[in-house]
Protein backbone atom coordinates (compact mmCIF):
# COMPACT_ATOMS: atom_id res chain seq x y z
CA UNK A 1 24.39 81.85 -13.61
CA UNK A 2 26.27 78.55 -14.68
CA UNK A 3 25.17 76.11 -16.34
CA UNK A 4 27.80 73.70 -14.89
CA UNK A 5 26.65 70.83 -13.19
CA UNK A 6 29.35 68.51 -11.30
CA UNK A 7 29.09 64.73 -9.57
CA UNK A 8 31.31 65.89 -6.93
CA UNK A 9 30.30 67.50 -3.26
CA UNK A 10 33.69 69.29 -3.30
CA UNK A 11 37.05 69.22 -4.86
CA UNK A 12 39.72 70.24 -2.01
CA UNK A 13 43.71 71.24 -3.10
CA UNK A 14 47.36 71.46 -2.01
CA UNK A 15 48.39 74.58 -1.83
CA UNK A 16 52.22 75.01 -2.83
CA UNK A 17 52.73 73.40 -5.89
CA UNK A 18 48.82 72.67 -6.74
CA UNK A 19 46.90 76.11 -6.81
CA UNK A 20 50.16 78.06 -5.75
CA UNK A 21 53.48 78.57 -7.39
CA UNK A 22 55.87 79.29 -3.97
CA UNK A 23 58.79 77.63 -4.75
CA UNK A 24 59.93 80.94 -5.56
CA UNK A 25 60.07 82.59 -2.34
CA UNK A 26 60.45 79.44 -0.30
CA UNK A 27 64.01 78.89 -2.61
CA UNK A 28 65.00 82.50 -1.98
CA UNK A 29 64.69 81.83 1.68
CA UNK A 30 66.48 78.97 1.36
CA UNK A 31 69.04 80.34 -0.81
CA UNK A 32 69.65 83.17 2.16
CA UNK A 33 71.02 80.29 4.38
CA UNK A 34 73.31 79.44 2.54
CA UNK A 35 74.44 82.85 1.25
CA UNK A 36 74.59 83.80 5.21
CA UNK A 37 77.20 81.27 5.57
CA UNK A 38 79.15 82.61 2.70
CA UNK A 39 77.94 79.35 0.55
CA UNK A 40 77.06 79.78 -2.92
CA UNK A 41 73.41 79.63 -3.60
CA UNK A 42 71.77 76.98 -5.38
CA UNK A 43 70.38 77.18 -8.96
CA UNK A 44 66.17 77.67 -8.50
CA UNK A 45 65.59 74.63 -10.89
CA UNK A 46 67.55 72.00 -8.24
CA UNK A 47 65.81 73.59 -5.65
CA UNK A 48 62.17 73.59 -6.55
CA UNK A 49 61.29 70.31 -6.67
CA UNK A 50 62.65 70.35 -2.68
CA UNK A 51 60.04 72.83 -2.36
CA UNK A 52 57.37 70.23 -2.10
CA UNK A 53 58.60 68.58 0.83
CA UNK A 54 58.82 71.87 2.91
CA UNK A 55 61.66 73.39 5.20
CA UNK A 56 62.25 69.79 5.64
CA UNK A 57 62.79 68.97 1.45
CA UNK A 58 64.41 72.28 0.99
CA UNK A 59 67.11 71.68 4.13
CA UNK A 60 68.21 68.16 2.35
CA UNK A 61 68.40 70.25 -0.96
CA UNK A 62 70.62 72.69 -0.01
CA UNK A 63 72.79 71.01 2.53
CA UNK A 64 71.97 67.48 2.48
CA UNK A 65 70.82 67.04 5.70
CA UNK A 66 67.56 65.63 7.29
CA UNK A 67 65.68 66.79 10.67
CA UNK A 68 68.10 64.15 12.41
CA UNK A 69 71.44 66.23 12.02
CA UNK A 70 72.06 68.26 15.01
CA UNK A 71 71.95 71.72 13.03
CA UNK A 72 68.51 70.92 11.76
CA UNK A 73 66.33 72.74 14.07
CA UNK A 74 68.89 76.16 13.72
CA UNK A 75 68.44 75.92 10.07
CA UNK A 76 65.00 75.51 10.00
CA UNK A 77 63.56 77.90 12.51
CA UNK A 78 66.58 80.52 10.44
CA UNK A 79 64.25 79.33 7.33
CA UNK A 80 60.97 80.21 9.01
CA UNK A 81 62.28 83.26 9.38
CA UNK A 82 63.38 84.47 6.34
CA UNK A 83 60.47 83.00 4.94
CA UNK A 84 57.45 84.74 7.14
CA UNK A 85 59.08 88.47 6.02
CA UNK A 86 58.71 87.17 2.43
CA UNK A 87 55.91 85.49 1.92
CA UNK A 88 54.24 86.84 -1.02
CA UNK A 89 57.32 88.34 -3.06
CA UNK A 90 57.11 86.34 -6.32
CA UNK A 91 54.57 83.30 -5.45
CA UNK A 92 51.62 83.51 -7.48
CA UNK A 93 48.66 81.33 -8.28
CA UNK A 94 49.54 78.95 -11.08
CA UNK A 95 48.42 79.84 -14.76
CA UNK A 96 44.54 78.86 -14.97
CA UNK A 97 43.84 78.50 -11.56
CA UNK A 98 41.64 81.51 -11.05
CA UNK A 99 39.97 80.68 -13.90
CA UNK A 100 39.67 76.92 -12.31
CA UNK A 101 38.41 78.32 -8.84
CA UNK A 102 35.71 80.95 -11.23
CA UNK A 103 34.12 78.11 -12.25
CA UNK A 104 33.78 76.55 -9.45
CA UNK A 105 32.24 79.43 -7.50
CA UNK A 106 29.60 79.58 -10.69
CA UNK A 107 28.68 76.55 -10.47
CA UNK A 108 28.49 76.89 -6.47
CA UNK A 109 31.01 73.91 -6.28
CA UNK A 110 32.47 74.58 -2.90
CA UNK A 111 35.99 73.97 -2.94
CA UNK A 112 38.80 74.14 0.13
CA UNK A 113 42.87 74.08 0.30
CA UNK A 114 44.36 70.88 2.69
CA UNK A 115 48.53 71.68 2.96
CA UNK A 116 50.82 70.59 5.31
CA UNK A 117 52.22 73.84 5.47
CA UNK A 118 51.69 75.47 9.31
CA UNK A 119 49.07 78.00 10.18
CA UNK A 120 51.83 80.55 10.67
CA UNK A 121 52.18 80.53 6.71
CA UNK A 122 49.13 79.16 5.27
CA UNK A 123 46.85 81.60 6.42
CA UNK A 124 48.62 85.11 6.12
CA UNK A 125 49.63 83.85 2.27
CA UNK A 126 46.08 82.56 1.83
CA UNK A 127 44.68 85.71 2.62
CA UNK A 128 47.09 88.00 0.46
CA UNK A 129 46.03 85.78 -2.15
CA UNK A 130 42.68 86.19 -2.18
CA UNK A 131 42.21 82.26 -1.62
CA UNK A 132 41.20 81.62 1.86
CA UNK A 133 38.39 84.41 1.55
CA UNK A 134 36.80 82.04 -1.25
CA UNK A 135 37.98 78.61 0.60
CA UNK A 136 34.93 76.79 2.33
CA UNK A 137 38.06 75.32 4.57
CA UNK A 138 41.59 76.11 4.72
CA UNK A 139 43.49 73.13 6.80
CA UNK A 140 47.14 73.35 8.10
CA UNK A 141 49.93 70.80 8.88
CA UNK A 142 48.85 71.60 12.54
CA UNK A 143 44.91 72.48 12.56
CA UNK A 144 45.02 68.63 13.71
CA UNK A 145 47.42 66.24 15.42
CA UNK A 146 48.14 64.85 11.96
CA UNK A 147 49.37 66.08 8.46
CA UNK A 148 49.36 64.18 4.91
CA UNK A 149 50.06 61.34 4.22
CA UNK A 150 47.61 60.74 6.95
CA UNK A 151 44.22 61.35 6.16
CA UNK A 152 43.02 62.98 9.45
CA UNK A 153 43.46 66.89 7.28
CA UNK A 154 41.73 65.94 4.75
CA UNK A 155 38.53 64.38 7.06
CA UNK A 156 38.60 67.61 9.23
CA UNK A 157 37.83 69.68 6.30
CA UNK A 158 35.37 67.09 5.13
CA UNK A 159 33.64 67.06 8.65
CA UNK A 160 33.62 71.03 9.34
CA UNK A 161 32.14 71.55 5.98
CA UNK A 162 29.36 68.81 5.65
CA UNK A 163 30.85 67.63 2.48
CA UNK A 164 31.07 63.92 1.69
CA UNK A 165 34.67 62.84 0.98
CA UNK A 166 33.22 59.77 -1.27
CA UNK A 167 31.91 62.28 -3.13
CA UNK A 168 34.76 64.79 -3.28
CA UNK A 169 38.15 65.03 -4.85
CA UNK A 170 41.54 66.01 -3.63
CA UNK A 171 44.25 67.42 -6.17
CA UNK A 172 47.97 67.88 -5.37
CA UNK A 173 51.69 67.36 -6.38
CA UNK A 174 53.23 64.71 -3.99
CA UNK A 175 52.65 60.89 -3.50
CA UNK A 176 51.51 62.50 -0.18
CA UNK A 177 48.63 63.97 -1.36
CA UNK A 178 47.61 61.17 -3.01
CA UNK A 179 47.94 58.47 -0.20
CA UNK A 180 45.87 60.83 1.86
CA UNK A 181 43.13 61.62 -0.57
CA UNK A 182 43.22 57.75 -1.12
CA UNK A 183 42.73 57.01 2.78
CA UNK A 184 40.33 59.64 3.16
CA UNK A 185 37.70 58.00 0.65
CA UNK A 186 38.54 60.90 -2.11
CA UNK A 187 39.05 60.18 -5.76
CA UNK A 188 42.23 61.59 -6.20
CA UNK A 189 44.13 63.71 -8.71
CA UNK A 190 48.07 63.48 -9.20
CA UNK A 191 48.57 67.48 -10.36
CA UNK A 192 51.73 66.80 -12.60
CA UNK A 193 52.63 70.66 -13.24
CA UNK A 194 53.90 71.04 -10.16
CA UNK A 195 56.99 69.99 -8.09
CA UNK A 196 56.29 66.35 -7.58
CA UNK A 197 59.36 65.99 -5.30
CA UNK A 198 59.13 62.61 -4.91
CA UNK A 199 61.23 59.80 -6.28
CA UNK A 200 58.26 58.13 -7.94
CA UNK A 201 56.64 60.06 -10.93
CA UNK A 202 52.94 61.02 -10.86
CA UNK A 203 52.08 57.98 -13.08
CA UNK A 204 53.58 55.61 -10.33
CA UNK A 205 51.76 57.47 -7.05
CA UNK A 206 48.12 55.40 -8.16
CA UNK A 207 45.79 58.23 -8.70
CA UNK A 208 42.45 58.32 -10.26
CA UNK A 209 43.75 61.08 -12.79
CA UNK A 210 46.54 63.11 -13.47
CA UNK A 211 46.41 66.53 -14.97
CA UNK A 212 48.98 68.73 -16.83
CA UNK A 213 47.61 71.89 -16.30
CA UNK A 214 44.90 73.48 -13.61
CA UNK A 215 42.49 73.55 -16.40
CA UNK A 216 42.69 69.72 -17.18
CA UNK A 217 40.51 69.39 -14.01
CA UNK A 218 37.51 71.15 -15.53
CA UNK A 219 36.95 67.78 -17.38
CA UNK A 220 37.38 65.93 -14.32
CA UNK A 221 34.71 67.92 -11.96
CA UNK A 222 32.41 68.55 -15.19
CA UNK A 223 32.26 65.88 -17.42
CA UNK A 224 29.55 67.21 -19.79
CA UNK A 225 30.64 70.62 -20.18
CA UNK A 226 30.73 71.41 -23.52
């Protein structure tokens, strides 16, 4: 039993680059594009912070293009690709995170993941790690019309789980995440270990807290844990 009490309803999460480190195997399978067109690969650091915005982010990384240019849609469905059949090859959950998501499930704090990733990805890399089976919701870039910034992702989840969003929290690494929480009635929390690809550092994006580490949030969600 726990003795942890929280003023939340339920914190939801980003998933690459909040509870999950991916920017590994989302840079390899970027790095294979370029490779297959006898280009030189580019080094992971440049790369990762791309790897918050997505096939999209990592496209402009590695050959400055957006969806616009007429090789766009080649690349990206050649990304997809590469990516699906390596998936789970050196992602892992960021340090302290199952130690986060233990003490939530003590305390009976339910807590559910909100990416803009698509269901093709989130849910077979969910599963393999262990997260969705513990998830009271896992949301998608397409489980609704909309993704983030627009808070219709982050009210789904709310909705099919009873939980208030005034009375929940939403944690993750891009202004995105942020503006959504923000629209959705959340509290929001700018998670400033991960890949915060945006122009505008963490401080700048207006969030109700920013953490350093997963664990920072235990403060957050518990306030009088000793």
């Amino acid at each position: 039993m726990s003795n942890l009490s929280s003023p939340y309803a339920g914190i939801f999460f980003d998933l690459d680059g909040t509870l999950a480190d991916t920017a590994p195997d989302l840079v390899a399978a970027t790095n294979k594009l370029l490779v297959a067109r006898n280009l030189a690969p580019k080094p992971y650091e440049f790369l990762r912070p791309y790897a918050s915005a997505g096939a999209r982010g990592l496209l402009e990384g590695a050959f400055g293009i957006s969806p616009d240019h007429a090789d766009f849609n080649l690349l990206r469905d050649e990304f997809f690709s590469n990516y699906e059949k390596a998936l789970l090859v050196e992602s892992k959950l960021f340090d302290g995170i199952d130690h986060l998501l233990d003490q939530m499930d003590a305390a009976k704090l339910p807590w559910g993941i909100i990416t803009n990733k698509s269901e093709r990805f989130t849910n077979p890399l969910t599963d393999l790690m262990g997260l969705r089976q513990r998830a009271v919701s896992t949301v998608s870039g397409d489980t609704t019309p909309y993704s983030k910034p627009h808070p219709e992702p982050i009210l789904h989840a709310a909705r099919t789980t009873n939980i208030n969003p005034t009375k929940s929290i939403y944690v993750g690494d891009d202004i995105r995440d942020v503006l959504a929480g923000k629209a959705a009635g959340m509290k929001t929390v700018a998670a400033a270990y991960g890949y915060c690809g945006c122009k505008e550092p963490p401080e700048a994006w207006g969030a109700d807290y920013i953490i350093n580490t997963p664990l920072d949030l235990l403060q957050i969600i518990f306030p009088n844990r000793e």
